[in-house]
Protein backbone atom coordinates (compact mmCIF):
# COMPACT_ATOMS: atom_id res chain seq x y z
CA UNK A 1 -0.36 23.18 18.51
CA UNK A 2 -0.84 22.66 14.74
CA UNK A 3 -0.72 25.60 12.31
CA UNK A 4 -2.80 25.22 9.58
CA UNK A 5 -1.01 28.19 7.64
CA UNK A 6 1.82 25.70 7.06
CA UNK A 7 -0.35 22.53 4.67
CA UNK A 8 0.76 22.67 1.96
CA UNK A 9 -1.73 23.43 -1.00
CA UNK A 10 -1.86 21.65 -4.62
CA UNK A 11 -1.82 24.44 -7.34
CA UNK A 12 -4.78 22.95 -9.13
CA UNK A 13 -3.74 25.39 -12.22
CA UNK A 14 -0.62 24.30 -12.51
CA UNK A 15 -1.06 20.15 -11.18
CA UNK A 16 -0.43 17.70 -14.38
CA UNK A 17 -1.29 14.34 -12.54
CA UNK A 18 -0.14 12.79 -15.86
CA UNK A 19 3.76 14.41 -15.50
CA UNK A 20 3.40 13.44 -11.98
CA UNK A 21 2.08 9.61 -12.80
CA UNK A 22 5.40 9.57 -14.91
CA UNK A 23 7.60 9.58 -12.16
CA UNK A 24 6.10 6.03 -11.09
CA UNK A 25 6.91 3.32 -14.21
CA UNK A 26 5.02 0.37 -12.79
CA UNK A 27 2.08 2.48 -11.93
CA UNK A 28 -0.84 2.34 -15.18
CA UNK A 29 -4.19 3.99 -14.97
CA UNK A 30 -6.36 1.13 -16.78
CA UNK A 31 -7.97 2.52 -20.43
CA UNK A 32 -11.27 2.72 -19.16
CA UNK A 33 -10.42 4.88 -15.95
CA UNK A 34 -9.26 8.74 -15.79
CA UNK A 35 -7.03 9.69 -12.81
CA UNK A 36 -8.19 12.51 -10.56
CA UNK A 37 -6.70 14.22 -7.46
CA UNK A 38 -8.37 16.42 -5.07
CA UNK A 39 -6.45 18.04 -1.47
CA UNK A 40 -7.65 16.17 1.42
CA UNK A 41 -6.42 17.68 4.31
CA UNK A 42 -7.18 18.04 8.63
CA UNK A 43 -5.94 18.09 11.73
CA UNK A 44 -4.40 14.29 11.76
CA UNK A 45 -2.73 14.03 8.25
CA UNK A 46 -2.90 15.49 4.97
CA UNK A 47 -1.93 15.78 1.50
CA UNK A 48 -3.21 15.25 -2.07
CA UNK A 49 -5.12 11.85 -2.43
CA UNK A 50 -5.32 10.57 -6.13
CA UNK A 51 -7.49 7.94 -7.26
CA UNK A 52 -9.03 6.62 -10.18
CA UNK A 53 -12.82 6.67 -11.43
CA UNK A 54 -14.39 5.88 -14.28
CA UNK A 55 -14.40 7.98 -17.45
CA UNK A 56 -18.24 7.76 -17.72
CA UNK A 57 -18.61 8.17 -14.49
CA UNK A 58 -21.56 10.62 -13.77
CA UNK A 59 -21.06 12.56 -10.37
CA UNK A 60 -24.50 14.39 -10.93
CA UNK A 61 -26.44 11.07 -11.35
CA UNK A 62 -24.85 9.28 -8.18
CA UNK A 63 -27.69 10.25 -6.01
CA UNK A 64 -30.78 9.92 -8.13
CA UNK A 65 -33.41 7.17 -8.14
């Protein structure tokens, strides 16, 4: 049976994604794009996913018309 109680967690206070990006030399975030990572987590697999969007990207304008 799977036990939730043991995913590990990403300490969002405490998560630099830029000392973390450092541990990877051949991997660059272009200029125009701002890293992000958020915990994505369930029953089949889990752990933090990072990606990249852009840096005028407007989450509260996705949706609208």
């Amino acid at each position: 049976m799977y036990d939730e109680s043991k995913v590990p967690e990403i300490d969002t206070g405490s998560f630099n994604i830029n000392i973390y990006m450092s541990l990877f030399n051949r991997l660059k975030v272009d200029s125009g794009k701002v890293c992000c990572v958020i915990g994505c987590y369930d029953r089949r697999s889990g752990g933090p996913l990072l990606y990249a969007r852009d840096k005028n990207f407007n989450e509260d304008n996705m949706f609208l018309k």
